[in-house]
Protein backbone atom coordinates (compact mmCIF):
# COMPACT_ATOMS: atom_id res chain seq x y z
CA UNK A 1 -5.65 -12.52 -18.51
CA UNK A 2 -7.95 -9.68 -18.44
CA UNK A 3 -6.98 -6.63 -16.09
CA UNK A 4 -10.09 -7.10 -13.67
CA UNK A 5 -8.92 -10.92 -13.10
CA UNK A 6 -5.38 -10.11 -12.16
CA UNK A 7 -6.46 -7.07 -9.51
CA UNK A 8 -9.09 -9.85 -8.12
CA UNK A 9 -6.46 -12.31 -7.88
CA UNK A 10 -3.85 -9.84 -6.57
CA UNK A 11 -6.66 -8.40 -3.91
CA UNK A 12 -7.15 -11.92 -2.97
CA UNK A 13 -3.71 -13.13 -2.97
CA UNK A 14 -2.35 -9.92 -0.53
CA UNK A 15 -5.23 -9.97 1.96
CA UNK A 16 -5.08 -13.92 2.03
CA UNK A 17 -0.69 -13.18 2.86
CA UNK A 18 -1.87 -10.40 5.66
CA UNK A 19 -4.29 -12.06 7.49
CA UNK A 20 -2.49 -15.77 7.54
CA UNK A 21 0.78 -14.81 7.37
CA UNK A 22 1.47 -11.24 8.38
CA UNK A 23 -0.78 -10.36 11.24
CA UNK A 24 1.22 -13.41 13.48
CA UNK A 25 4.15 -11.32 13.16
CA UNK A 26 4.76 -8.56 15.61
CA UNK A 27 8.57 -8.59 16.97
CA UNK A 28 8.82 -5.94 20.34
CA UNK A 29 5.89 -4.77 19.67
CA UNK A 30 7.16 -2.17 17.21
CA UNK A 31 6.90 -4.33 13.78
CA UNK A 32 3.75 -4.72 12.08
CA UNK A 33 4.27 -5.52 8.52
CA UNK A 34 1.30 -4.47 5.87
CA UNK A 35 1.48 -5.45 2.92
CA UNK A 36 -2.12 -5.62 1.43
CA UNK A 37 -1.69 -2.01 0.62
CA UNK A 38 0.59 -2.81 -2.27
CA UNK A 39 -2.83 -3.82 -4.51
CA UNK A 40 -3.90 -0.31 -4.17
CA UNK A 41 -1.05 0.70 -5.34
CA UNK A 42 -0.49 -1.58 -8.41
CA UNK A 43 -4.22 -0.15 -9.39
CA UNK A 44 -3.62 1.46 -13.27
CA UNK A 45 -2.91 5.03 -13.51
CA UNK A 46 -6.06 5.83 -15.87
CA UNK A 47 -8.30 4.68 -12.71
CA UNK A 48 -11.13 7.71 -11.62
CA UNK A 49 -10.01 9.06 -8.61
CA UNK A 50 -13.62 7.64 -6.93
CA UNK A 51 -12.99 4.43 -7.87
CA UNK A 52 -9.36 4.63 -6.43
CA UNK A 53 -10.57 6.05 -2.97
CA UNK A 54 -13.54 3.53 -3.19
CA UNK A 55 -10.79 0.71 -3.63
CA UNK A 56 -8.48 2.30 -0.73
CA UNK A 57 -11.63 2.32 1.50
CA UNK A 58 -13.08 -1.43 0.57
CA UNK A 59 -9.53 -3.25 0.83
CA UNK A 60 -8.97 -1.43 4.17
CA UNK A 61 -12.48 -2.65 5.38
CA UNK A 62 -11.65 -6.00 4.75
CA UNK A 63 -8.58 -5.86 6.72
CA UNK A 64 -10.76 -3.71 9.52
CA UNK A 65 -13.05 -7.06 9.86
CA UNK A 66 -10.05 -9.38 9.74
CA UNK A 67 -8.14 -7.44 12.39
CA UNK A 68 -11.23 -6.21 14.03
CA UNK A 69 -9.95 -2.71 14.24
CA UNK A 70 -13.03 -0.55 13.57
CA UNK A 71 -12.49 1.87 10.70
CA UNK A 72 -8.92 2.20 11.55
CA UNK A 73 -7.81 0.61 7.86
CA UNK A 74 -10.04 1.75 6.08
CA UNK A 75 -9.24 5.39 7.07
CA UNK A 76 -5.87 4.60 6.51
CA UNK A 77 -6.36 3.10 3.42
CA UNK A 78 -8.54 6.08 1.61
CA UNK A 79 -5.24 8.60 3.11
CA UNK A 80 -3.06 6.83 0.58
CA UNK A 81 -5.38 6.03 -2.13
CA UNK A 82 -6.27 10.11 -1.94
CA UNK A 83 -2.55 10.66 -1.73
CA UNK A 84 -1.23 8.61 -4.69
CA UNK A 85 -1.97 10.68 -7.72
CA UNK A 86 0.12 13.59 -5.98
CA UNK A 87 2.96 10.88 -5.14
CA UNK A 88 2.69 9.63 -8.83
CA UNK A 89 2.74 13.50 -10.10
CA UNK A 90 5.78 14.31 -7.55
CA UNK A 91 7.61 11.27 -9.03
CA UNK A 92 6.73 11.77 -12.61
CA UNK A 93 5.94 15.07 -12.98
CA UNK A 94 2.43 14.09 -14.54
CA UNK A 95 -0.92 12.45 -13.48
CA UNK A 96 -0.25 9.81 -16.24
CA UNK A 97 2.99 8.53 -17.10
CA UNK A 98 3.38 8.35 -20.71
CA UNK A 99 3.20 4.58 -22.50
CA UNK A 100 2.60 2.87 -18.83
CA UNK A 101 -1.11 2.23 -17.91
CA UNK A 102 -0.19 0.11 -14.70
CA UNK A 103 2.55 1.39 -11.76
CA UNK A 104 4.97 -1.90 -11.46
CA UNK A 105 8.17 -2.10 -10.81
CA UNK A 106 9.29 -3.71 -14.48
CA UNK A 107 6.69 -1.08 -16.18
CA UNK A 108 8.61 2.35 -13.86
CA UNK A 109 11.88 0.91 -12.93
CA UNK A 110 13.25 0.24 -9.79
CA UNK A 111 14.31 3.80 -8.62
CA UNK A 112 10.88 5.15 -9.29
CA UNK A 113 8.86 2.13 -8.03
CA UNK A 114 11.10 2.14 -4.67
CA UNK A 115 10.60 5.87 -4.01
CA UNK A 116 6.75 5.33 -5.06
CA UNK A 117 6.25 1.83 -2.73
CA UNK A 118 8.40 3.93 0.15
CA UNK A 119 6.36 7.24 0.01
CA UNK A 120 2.98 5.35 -0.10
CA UNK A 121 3.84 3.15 2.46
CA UNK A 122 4.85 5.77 4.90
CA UNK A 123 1.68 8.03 4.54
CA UNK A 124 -0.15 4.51 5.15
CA UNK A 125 1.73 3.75 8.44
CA UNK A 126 1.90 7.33 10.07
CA UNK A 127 -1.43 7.69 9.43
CA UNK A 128 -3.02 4.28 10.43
CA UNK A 129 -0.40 4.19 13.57
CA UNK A 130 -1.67 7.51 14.82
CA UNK A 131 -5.50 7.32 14.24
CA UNK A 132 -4.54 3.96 16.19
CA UNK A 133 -3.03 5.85 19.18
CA UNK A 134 -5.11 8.68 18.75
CA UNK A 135 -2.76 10.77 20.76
CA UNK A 136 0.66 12.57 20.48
CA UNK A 137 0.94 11.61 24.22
CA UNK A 138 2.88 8.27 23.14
CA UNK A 139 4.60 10.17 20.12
CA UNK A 140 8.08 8.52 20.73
CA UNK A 141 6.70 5.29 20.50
CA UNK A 142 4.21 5.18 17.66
CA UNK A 143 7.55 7.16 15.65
CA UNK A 144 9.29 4.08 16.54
CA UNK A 145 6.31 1.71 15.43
CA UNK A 146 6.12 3.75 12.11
CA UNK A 147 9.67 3.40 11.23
CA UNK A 148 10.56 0.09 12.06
CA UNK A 149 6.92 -0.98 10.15
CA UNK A 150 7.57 0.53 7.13
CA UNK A 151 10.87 -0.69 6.79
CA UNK A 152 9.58 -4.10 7.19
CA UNK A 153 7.15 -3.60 5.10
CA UNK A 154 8.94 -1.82 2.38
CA UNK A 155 11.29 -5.05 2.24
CA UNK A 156 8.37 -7.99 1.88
CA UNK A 157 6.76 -5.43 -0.66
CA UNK A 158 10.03 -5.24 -3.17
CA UNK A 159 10.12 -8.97 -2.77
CA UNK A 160 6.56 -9.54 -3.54
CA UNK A 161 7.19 -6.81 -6.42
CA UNK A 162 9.21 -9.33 -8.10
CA UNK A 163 6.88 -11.78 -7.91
CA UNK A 164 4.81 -9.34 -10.04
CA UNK A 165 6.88 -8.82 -12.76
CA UNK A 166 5.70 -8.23 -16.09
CA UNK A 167 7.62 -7.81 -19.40
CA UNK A 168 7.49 -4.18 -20.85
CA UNK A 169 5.18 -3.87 -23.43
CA UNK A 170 7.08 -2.34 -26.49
């Protein structure tokens, strides 16, 4: 299956999970598990850094007219996608891994891909929480939401990381 099928189907697949599954789950308040973010990061490496802020911007805009939060995804969602070539140079100590042309968690191992998922999905949540509160007023609080999101979400995204397991290529 070509590359451009399997990010369709995986865009599909993660925004079909987060609007019909996801979004009815909010326990206290204080968990709100996102997990669409995961296609951006699965996007290859060797992607032009327009394309992967174009792709950060479009998947959050779908969510933003799913959700009906105006803009707040979206901006989100080009934070991380600017952010991940620094997180994959921090983590690898290059822009391009060497002999890997996709980030998954059979391709980097699970060490790498759980400090990758972890560090994405943070910068995602503390910055979609905050533009959502828009004030340091309620700091305590959003915190609060942050952490106990992204530890939600940081579990459903290693499970669905298995479901995307490939075989090294060798």
């Amino acid at each position: 299956m070509s590359n451009l099928l399997t990010n369709i189907l995986r865009f599909v697949g993660l925004i079909l999970l987060q609007v019909l599954v996801l979004n009815n789950i909010r326990l206290g308040g204080y968990i709100n598990p996102f997990v669409y973010i995961l296609f951006v990061m699965m996007l290859p490496f060797s992607l032009p850094g327009w394309l992967l802020l174009l792709s950060g911007f479009g998947t959050g805009l779908v969510m933003d007219l799913f959700m009906s939060t105006p803009g707040l995804h979206a901006g989100a969602g080009v934070f991380m996608a600017f952010m991940r070539p620094f997180v994959i140079e921090l983590a690898t100590g290059s822009k391009e891994p060497e002999n890997v042309n996709i980030p998954s968690l059979s391709q980097m191992g699970p060490r790498w891909w759980f400090s990758y998922t972890s560090t994405l999905v943070l910068m995602h949540h503390f910055a979609l929480f905050f533009l959502e509160s828009f004030s340091f007023s309620q700091f305590g609080g959003t915190l609060m939401r942050i952490i106990f999101s992204v530890i939600f979400s940081q579990i459903i995204i290693l499970l669905l990381s298995f479901f995307f397991l490939q075989k090294p290529k060798r």
